[in-house]
C-alpha atoms as a PDB file:
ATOM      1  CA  UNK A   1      74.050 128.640 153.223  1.00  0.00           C
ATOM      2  CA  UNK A   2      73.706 128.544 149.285  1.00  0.00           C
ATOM      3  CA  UNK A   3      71.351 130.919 149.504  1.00  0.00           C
ATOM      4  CA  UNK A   4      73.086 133.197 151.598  1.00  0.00           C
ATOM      5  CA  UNK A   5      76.217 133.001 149.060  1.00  0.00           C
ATOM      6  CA  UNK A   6      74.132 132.929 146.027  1.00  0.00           C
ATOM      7  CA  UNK A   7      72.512 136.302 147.162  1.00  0.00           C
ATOM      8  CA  UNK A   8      75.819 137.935 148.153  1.00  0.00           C
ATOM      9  CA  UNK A   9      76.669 137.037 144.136  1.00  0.00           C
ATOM     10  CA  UNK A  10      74.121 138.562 142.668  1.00  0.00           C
ATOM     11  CA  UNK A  11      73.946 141.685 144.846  1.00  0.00           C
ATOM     12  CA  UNK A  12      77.666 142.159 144.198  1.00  0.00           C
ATOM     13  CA  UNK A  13      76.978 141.743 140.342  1.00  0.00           C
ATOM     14  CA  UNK A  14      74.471 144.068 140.143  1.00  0.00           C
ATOM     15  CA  UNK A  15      76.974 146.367 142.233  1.00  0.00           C
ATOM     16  CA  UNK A  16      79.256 145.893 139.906  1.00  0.00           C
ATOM     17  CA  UNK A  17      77.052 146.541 137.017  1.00  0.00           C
ATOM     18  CA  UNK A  18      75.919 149.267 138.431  1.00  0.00           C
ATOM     19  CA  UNK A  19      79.209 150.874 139.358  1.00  0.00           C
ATOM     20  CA  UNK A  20      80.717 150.495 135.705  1.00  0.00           C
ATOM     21  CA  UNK A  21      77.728 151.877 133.959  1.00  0.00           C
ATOM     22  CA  UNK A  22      78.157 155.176 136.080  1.00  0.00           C
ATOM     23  CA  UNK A  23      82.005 155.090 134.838  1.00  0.00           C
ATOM     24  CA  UNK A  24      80.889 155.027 131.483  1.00  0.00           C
ATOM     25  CA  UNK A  25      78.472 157.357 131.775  1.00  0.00           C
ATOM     26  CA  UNK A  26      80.694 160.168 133.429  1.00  0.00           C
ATOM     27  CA  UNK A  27      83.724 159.136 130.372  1.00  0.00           C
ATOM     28  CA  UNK A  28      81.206 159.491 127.967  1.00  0.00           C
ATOM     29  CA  UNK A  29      79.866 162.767 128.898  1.00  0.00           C
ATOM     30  CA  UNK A  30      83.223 163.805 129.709  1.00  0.00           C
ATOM     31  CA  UNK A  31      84.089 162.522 126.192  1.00  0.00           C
ATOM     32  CA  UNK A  32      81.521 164.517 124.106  1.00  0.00           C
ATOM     33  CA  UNK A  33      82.480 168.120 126.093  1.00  0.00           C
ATOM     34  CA  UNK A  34      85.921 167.195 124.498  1.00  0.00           C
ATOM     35  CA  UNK A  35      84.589 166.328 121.378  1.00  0.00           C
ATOM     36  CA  UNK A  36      81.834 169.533 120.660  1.00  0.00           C
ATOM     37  CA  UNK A  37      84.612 172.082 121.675  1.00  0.00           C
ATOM     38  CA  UNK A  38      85.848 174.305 119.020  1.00  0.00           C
ATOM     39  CA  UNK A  39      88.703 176.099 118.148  1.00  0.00           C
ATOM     40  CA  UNK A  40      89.595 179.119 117.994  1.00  0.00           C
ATOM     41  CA  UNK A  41      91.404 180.519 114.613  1.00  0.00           C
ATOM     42  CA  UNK A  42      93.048 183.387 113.249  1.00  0.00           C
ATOM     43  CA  UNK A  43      90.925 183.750 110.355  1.00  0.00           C
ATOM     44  CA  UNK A  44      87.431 182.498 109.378  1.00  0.00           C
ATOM     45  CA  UNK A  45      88.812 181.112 106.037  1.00  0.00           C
ATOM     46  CA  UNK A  46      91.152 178.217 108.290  1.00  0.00           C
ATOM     47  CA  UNK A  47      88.187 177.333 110.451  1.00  0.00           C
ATOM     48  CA  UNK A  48      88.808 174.195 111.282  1.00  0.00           C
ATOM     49  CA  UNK A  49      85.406 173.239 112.534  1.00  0.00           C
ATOM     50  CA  UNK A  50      83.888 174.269 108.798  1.00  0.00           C
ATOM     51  CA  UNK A  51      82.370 171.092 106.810  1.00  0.00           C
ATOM     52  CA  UNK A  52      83.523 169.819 103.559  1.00  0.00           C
ATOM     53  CA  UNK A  53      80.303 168.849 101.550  1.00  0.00           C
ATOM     54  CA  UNK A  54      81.933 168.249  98.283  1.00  0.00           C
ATOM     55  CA  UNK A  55      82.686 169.197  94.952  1.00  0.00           C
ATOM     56  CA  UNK A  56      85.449 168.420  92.454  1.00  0.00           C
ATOM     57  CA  UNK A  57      89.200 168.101  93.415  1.00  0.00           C
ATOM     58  CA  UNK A  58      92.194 168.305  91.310  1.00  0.00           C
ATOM     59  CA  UNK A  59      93.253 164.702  89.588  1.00  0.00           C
ATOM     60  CA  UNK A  60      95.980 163.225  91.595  1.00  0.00           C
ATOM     61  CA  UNK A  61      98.919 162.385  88.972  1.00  0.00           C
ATOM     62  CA  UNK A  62     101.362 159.317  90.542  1.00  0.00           C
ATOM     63  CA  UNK A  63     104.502 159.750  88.840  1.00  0.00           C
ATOM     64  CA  UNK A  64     107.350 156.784  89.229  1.00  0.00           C
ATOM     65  CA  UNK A  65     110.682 156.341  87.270  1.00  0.00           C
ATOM     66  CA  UNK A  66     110.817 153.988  84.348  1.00  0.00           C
ATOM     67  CA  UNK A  67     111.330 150.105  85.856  1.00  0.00           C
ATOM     68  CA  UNK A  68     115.209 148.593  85.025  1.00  0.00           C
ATOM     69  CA  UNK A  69     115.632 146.027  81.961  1.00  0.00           C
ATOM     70  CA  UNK A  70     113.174 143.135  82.553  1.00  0.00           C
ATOM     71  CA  UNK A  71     115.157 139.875  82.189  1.00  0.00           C
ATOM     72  CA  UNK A  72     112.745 137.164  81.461  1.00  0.00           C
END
């Protein structure tokens, strides 16, 4: 009888195994067809598919208002 029950378990496991690597398999192709679509744009300069490989960008200047009197 063990070996009856542990043969059901490992059969089943493997099932299982089996059954959730097809899942991932059909999210993940289902995933990258979402992923490698592109969009469609109004002009060729706002294409938002276009890659940004670098260059120099404007200084970013963080202004803030004076602090109040300290009182130490």
């Amino acid at each position: 009888m063990r070996g009856l029950t542990l043969l059901i378990a490992t059969i089943l496991t493997f099932g299982y195994g089996f059954a959730a690597q097809a899942a991932m398999t059909v999210d993940r192709a289902a995933t990258l067809r979402r992923v490698a679509a592109t969009v469609d744009t109004a002009s060729p300069a706002e294409d938002p598919n276009r890659v940004w490989y670098g260059g120099m960008l404007a200084p970013v200047t963080v202004e803030a208002p004076p602090p109040d009197k300290c009182t130490t």
